[in-house]
C-alpha atoms as a PDB file:
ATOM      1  CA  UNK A   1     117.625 133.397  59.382  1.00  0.00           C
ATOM      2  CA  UNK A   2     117.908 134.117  63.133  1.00  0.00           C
ATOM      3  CA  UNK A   3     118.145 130.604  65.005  1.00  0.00           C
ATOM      4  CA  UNK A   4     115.575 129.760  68.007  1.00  0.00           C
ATOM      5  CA  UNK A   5     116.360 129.984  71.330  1.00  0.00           C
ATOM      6  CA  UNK A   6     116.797 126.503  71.367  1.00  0.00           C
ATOM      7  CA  UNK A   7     118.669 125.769  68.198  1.00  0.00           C
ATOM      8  CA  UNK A   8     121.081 128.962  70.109  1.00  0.00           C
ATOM      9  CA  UNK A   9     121.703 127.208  73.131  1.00  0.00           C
ATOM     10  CA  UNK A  10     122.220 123.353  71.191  1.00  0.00           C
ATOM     11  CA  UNK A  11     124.883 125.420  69.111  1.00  0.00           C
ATOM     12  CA  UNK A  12     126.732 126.647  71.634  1.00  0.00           C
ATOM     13  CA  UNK A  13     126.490 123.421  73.888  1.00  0.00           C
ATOM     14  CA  UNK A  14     128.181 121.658  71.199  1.00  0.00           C
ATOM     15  CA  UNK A  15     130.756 124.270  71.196  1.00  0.00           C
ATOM     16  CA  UNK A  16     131.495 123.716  75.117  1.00  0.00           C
ATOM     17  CA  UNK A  17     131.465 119.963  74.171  1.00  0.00           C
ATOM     18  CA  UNK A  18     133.945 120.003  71.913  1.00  0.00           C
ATOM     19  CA  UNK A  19     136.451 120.916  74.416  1.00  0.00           C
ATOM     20  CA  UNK A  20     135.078 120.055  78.079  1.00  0.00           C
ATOM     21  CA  UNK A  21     134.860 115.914  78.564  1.00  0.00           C
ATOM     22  CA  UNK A  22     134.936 114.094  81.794  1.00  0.00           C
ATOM     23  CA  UNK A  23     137.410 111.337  82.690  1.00  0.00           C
ATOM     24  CA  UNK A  24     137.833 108.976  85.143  1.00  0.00           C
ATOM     25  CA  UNK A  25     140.352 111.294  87.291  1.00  0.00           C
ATOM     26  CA  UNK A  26     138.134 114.250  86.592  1.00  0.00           C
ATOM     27  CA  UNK A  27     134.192 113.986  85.484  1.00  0.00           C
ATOM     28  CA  UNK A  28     132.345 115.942  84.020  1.00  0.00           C
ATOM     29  CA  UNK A  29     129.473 117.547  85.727  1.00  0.00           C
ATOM     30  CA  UNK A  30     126.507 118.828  83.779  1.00  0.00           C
ATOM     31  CA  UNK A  31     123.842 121.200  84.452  1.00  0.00           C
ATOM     32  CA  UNK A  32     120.493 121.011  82.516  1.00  0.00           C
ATOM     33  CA  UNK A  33     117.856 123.332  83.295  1.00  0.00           C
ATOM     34  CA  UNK A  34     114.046 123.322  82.465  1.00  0.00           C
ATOM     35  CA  UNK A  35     111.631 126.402  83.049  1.00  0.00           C
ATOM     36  CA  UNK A  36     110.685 124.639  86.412  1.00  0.00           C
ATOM     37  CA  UNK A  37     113.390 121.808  87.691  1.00  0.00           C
ATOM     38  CA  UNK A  38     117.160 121.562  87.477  1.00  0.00           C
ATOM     39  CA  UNK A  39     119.002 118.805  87.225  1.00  0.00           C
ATOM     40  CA  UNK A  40     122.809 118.064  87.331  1.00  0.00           C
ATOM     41  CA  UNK A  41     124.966 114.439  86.895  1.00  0.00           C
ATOM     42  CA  UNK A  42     128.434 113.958  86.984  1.00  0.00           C
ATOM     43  CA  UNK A  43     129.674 111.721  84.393  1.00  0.00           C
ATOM     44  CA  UNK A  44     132.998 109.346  83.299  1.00  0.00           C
ATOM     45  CA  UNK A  45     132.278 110.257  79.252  1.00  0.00           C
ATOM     46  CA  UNK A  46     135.520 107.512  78.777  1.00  0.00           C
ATOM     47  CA  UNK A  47     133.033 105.067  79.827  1.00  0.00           C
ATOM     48  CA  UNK A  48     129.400 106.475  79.081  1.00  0.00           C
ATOM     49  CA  UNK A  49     128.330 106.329  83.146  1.00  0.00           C
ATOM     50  CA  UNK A  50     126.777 108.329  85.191  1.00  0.00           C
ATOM     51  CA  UNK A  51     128.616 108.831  88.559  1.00  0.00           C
ATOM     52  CA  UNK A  52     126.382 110.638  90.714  1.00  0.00           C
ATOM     53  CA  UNK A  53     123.243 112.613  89.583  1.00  0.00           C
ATOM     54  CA  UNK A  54     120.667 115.052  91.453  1.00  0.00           C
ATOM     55  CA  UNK A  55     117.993 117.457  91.035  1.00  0.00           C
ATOM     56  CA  UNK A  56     115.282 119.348  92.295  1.00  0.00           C
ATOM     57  CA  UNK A  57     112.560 116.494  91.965  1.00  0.00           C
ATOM     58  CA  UNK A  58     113.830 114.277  94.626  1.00  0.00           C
ATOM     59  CA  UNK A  59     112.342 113.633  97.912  1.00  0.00           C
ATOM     60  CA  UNK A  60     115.833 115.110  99.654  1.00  0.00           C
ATOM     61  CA  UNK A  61     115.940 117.782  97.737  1.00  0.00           C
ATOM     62  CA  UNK A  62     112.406 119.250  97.409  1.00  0.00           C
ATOM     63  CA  UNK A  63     112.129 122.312  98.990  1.00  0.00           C
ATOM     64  CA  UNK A  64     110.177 125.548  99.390  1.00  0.00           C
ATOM     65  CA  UNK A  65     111.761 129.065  97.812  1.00  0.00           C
ATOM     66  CA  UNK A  66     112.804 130.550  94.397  1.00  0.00           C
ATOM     67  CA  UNK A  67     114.120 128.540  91.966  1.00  0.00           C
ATOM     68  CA  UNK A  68     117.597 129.987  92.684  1.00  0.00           C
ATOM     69  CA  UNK A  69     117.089 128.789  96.303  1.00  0.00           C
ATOM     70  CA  UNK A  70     116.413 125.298  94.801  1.00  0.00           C
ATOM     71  CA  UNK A  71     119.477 124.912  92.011  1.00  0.00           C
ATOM     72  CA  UNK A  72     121.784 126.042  95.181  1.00  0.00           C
ATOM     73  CA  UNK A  73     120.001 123.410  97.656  1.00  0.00           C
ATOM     74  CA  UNK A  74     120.512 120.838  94.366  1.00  0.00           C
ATOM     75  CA  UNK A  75     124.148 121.961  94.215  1.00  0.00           C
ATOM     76  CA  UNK A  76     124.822 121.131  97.738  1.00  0.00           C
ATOM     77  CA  UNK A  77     123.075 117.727  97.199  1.00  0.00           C
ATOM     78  CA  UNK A  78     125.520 116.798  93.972  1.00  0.00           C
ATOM     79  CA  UNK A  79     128.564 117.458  96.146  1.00  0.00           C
ATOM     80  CA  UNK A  80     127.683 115.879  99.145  1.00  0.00           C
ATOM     81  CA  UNK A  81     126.940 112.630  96.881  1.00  0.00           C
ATOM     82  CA  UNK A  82     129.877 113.485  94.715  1.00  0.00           C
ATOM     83  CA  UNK A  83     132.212 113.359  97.721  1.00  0.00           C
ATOM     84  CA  UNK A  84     130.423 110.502  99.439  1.00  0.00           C
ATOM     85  CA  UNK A  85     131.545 108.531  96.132  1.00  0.00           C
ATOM     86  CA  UNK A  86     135.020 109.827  95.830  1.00  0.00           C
ATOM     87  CA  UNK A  87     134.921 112.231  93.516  1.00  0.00           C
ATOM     88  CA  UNK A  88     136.955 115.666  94.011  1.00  0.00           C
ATOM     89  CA  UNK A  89     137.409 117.493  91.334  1.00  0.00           C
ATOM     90  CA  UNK A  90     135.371 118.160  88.115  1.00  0.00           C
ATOM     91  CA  UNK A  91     135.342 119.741  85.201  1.00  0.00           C
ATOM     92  CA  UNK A  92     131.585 122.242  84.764  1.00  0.00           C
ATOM     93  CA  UNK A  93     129.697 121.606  81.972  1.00  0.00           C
ATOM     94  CA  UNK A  94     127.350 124.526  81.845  1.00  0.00           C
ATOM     95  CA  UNK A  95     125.096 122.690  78.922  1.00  0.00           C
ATOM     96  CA  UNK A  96     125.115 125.921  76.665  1.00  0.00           C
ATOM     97  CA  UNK A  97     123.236 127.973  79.459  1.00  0.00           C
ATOM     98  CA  UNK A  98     124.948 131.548  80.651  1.00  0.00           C
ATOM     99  CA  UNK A  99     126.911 131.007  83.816  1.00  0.00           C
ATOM    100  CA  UNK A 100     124.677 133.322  85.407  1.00  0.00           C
ATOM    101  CA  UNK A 101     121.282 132.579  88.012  1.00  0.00           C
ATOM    102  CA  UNK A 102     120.292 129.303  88.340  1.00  0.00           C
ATOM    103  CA  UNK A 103     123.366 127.565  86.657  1.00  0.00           C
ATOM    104  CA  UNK A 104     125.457 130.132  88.698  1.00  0.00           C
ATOM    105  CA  UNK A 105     123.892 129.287  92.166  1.00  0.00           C
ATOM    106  CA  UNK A 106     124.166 125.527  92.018  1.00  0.00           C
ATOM    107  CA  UNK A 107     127.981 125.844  90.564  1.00  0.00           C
ATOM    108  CA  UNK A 108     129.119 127.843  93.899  1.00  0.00           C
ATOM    109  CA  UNK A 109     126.907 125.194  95.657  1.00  0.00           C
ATOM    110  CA  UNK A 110     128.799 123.005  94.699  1.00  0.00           C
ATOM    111  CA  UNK A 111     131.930 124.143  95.022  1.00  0.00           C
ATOM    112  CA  UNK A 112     131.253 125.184  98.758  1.00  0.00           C
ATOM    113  CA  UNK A 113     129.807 121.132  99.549  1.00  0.00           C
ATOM    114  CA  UNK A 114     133.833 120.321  98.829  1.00  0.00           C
ATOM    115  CA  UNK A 115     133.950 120.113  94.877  1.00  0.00           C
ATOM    116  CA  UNK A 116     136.928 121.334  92.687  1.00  0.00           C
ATOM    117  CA  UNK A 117     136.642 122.999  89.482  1.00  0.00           C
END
């Protein structure tokens, strides 16, 4: 029986989970991704906490454009906040979504606002 999209993308999320966790040294940032927001946290899984967190529904962030425009602007706002608390380098938690548009845009975001991964 061929699985849903959803089921598809749980599967393989679990699959990325298995191997990428955050630590204290290096968190883990993740990306989820709706049919219109995005939203991305960074987050100490040793502890449970949630470091830093943005996306596109907050006042800072809100912008006109595509939704590409919008995950990049988001990315920009998780590193600046990221940095602002410390935080360096990460490990990308891509939440079972292709590296690849939206996911893709606020990554290099990201990394350009002073993140390492």
């Amino acid at each position: 029986m061929a699985l849903s999209k959803k089921d598809r993308r749980l599967r393989i999320r679990r699959r990325i989970r298995k191997i990428v966790t955050g630590t204290t040294e290096q968190p883990r940032l993740s990306v989820f991704r709706s049919n219109k927001e995005i939203y991305a946290q960074i987050i100490n899984d040793e502890t449970g906490v949630t470091l830093v967190s943005a996306c596109s529904k907050q006042k800072d962030v809100k912008a006109k454009g595509t939704k590409t425009e919008i995950a990049a602007i988001v990315g920009k706002a998780i590193a600046e906040k990221a940095v602002k608390a410390g935080i360096s380098t990460i490990t990308f938690d891509r939440g079972g979504y292709l590296y690849h548009g939206r996911v893709k845009a606020l990554a290099e975001a990201a990394r350009e606002g002073g993140l390492k991964f």
